[in-house]
Protein backbone atom coordinates (compact mmCIF):
# COMPACT_ATOMS: atom_id res chain seq x y z
CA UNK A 1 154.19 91.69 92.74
CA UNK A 2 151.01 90.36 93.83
CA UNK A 3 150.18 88.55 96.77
CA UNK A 4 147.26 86.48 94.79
CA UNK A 5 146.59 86.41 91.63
CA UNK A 6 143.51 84.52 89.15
CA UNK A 7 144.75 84.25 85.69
CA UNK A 8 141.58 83.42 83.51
CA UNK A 9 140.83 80.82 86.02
CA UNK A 10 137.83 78.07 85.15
CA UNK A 11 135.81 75.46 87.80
CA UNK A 12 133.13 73.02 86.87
CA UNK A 13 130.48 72.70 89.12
CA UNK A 14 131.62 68.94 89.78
CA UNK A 15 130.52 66.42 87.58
CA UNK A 16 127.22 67.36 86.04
CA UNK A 17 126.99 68.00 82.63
CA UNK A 18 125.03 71.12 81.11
CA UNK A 19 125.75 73.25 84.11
CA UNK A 20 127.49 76.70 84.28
CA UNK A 21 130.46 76.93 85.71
CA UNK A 22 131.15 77.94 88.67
CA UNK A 23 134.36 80.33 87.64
CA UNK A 24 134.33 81.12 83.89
CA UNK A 25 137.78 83.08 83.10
CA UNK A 26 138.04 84.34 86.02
CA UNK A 27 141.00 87.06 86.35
CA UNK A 28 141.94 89.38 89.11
CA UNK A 29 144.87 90.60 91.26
CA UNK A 30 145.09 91.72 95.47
CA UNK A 31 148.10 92.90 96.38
CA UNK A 32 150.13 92.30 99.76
CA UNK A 33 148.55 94.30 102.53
CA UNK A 34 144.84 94.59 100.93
CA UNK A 35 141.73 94.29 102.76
CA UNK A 36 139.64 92.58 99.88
CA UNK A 37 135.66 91.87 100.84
CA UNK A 38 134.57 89.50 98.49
CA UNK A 39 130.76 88.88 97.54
CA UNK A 40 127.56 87.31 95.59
CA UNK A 41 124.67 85.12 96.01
CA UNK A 42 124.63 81.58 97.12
CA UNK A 43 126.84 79.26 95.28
CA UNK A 44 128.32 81.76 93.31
CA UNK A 45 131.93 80.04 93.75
CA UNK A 46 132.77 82.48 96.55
CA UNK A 47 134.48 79.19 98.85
CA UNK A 48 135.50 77.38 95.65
CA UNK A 49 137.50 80.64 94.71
CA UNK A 50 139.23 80.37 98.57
CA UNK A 51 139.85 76.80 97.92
CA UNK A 52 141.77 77.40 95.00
CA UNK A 53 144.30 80.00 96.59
CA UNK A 54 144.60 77.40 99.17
CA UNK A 55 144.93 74.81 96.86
CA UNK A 56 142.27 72.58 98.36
CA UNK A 57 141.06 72.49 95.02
CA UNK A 58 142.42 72.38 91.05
CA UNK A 59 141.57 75.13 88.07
CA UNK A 60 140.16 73.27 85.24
CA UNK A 61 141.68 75.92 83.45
CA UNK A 62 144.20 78.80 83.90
CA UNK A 63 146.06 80.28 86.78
CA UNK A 64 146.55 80.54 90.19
CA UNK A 65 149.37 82.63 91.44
CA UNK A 66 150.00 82.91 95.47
CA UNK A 67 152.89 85.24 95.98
CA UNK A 68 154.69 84.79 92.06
CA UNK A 69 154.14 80.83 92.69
CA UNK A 70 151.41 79.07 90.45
CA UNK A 71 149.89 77.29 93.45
CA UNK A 72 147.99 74.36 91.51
CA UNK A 73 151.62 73.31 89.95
CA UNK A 74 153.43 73.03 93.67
CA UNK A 75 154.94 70.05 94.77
CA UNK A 76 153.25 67.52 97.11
CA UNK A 77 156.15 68.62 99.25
CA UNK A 78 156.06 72.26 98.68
CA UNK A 79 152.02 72.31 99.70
CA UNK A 80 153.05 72.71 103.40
CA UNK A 81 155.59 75.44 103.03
CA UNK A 82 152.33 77.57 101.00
CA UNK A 83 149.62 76.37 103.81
CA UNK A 84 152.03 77.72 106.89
CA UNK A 85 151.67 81.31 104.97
CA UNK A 86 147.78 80.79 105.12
CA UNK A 87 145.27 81.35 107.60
CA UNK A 88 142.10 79.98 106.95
CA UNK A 89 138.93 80.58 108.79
CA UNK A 90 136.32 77.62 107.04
CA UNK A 91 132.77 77.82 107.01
CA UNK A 92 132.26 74.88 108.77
CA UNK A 93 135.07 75.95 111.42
CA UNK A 94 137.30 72.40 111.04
CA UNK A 95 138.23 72.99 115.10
CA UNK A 96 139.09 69.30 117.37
CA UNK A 97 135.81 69.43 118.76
CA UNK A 98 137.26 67.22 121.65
CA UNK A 99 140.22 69.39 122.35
CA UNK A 100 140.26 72.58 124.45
CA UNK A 101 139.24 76.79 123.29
CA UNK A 102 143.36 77.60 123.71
CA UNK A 103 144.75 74.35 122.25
CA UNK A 104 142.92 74.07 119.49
CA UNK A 105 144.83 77.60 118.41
CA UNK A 106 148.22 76.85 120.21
CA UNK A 107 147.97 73.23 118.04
CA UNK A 108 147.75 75.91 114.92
CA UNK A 109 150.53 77.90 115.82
CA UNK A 110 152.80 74.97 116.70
CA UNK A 111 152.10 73.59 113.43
CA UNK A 112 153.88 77.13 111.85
CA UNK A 113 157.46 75.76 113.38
CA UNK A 114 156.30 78.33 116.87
CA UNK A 115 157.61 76.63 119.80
CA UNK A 116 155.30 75.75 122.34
CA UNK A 117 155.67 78.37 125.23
CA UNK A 118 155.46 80.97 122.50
CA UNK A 119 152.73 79.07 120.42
CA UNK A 120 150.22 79.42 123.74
CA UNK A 121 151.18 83.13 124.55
CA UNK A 122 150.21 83.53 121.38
CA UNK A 123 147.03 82.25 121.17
CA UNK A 124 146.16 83.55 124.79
CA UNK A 125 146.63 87.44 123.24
CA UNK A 126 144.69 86.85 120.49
CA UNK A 127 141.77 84.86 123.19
CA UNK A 128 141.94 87.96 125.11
CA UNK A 129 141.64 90.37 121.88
CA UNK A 130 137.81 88.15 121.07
CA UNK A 131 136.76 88.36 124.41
CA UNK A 132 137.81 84.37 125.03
CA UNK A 133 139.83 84.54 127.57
CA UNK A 134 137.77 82.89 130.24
CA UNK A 135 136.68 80.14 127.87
CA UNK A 136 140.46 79.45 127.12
CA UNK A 137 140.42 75.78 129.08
CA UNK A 138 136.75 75.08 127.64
CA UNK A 139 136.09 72.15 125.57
CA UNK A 140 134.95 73.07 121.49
CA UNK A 141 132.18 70.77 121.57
CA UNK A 142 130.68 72.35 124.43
CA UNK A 143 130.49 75.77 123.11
CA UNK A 144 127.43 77.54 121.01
CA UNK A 145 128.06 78.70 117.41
CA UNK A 146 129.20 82.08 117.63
CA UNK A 147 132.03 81.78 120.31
CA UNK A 148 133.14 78.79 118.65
CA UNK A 149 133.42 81.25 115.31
CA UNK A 150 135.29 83.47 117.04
CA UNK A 151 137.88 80.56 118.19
CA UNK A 152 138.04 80.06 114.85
CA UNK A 153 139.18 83.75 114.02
CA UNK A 154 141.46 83.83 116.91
CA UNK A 155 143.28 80.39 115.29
CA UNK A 156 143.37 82.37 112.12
CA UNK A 157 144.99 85.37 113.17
CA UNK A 158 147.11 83.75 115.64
CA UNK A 159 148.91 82.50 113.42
CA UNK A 160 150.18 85.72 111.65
CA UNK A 161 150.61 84.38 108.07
CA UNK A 162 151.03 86.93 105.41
CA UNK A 163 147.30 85.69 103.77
CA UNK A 164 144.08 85.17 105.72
CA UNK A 165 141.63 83.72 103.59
CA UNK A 166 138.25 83.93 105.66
CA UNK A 167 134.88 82.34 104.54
CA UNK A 168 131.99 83.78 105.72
CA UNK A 169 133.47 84.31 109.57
CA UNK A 170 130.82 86.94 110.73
CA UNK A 171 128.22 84.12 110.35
CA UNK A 172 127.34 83.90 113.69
CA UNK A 173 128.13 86.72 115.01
CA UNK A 174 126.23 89.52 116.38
CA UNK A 175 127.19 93.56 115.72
CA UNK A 176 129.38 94.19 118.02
CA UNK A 177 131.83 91.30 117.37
CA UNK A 178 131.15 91.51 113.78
CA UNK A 179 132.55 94.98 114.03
CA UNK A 180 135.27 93.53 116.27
CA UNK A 181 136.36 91.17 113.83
CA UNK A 182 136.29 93.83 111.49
CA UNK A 183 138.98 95.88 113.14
CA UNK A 184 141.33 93.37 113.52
CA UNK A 185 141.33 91.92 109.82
CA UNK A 186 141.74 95.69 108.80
CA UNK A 187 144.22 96.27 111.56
CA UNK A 188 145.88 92.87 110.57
CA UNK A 189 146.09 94.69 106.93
CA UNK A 190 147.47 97.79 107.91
CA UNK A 191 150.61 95.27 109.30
CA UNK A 192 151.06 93.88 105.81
CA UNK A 193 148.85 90.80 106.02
CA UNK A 194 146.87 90.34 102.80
CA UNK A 195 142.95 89.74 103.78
CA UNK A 196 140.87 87.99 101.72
CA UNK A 197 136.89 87.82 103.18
CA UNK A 198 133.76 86.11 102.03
CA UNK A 199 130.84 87.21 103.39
CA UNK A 200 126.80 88.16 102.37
CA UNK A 201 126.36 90.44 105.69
CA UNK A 202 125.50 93.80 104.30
CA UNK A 203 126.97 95.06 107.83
CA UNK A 204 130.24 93.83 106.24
CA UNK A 205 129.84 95.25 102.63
CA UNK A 206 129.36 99.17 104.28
CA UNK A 207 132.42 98.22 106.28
CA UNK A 208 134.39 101.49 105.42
CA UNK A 209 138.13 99.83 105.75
CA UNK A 210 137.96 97.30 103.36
CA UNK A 211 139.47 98.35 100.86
CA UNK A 212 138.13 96.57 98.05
CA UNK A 213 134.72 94.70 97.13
CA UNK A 214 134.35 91.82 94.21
CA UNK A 215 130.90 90.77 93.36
CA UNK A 216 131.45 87.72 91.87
CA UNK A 217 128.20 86.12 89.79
CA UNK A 218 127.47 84.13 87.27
CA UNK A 219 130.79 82.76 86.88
CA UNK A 220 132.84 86.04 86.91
CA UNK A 221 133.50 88.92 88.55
CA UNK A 222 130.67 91.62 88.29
CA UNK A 223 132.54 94.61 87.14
CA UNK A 224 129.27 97.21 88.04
CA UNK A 225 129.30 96.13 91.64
CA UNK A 226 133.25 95.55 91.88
CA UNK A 227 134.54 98.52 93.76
CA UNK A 228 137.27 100.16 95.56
CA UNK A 229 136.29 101.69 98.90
CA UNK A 230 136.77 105.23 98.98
CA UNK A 231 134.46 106.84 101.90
CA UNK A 232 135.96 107.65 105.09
CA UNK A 233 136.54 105.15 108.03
CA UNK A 234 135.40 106.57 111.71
CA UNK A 235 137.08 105.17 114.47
CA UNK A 236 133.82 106.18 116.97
CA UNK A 237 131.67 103.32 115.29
CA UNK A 238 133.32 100.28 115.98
CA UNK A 239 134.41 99.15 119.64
CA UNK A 240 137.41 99.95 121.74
CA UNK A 241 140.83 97.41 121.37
CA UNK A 242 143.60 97.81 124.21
CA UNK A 243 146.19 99.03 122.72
CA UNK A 244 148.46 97.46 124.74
CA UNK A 245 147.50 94.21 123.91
CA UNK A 246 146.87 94.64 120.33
CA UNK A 247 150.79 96.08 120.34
CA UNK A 248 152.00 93.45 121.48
CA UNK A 249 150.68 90.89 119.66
CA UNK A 250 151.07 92.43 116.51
CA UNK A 251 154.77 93.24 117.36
CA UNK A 252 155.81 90.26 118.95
CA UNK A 253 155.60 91.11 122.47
CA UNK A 254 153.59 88.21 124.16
CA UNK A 255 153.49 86.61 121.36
């Protein structure tokens, strides 16, 4: 079974008449593990197509499946129950600006049914696996772009739900954590989470473990630039992860 699925899925481009839509008939499938990069210009639909999965946001027409479930026909009080087997990394970040680098992910985890002691170990593993560790008591608001992207991430992932949906998270980011990030969606993958990215960064688009690229244009899904991955991944190009750390909070050590 798939983990999401678009059954010829339409979405206006709000209001305006005489406009294209932003998803025309829209179809596709990602199964449960897949590292799916997903891409196109500007305003393509690329966050409109997240917000759907995550239903944030309504079809005007057709399907959306999130593991067998047609996710725009859910309950008011079923929403939750889909949301705590998301992790979403938004473009514009949606962290407590006024709350601190470690609770703003702890908060995230709590909010999964993780007690509290276990919530924070949690999100101090995956601070330590973004290079936040020092920053951990730091307040959002005072921190610059990038490190509060990688927060972000590290809220994401620290939550361990079986779909990360992730808009555009290398934004800010230079190579090196670019390539981090990188590693640890794919790695992430490899466990059985199903990754879902939306990016523009060539850098990202030549990553060699994703496993599958949509170009989505137009409306629909460009099937000359939709691809599966097949070149081979080298382990010397991207940057070094304890493995220690990485173990356990992927296995439920610390976390």
């Amino acid at each position: 079974m798939a983990m999401i699925a678009f059954e010829e899925v339409s979405k206006a481009q709000g209001s305006a008449g005489g406009r294209p839509p932003l998803l025309d008939r829209v179809s596709f499938a990602i199964d449960p593990g897949e590292f799916v990069l997903l891409t196109g210009p500007s305003g393509a639909g690329k966050t409109t197509l997240l917000h759907l999965i995550a239903a944030l946001a309504r079809p005007d027409a057709g399907r959306v499946y999130v593991a067998g479930r047609c996710v725009h026909r859910l309950t008011n009080a079923s929403l939750p129950y889909l949301r705590r087997n998301l992790g979403i990394v938004f473009q514009d970040l949606r962290l407590l600006a006024s709350g601190g680098v470690e609770e703003n992910i702890r908060m995230a985890v709590e909010a999964q049914g993780v007690r509290r002691g276990e919530a924070r170990a949690r999100a101090r593993v995956y601070l330590e696996l973004l290079g936040l560790g020092e920053l951990r008591r730091e307040k959002i608001f005072r921190l610059s772009s990038d490190v509060a992207q990688r927060v972000a991430i590290a809220r994401a992932m620290a939550a361990q739900p079986a779909i990360l949906l992730a808009d555009e998270p290398t934004s800010a980011l230079d190579t090196r954590y670019t390539h981090l990030v990188l590693d640890l969606l794919a790695r992430l993958a490899e466990r059985g989470t199903t990754v879902l990215m939306v990016s523009r960064n060539p850098l990202v688009a030549g990553y060699a473990r994703v496993g599958r690229v949509m170009h989505l244009a137009d409306g629909r899904l460009d099937p000359e630039k939709t691809r599966t991955v097949i070149h081979e991944y080298s382990a010397d190009a991207l940057p070094r992860i304890d493995a220690a750390l990485w173990t356990g909070s992927a296995a439920g050590g610390p976390a």
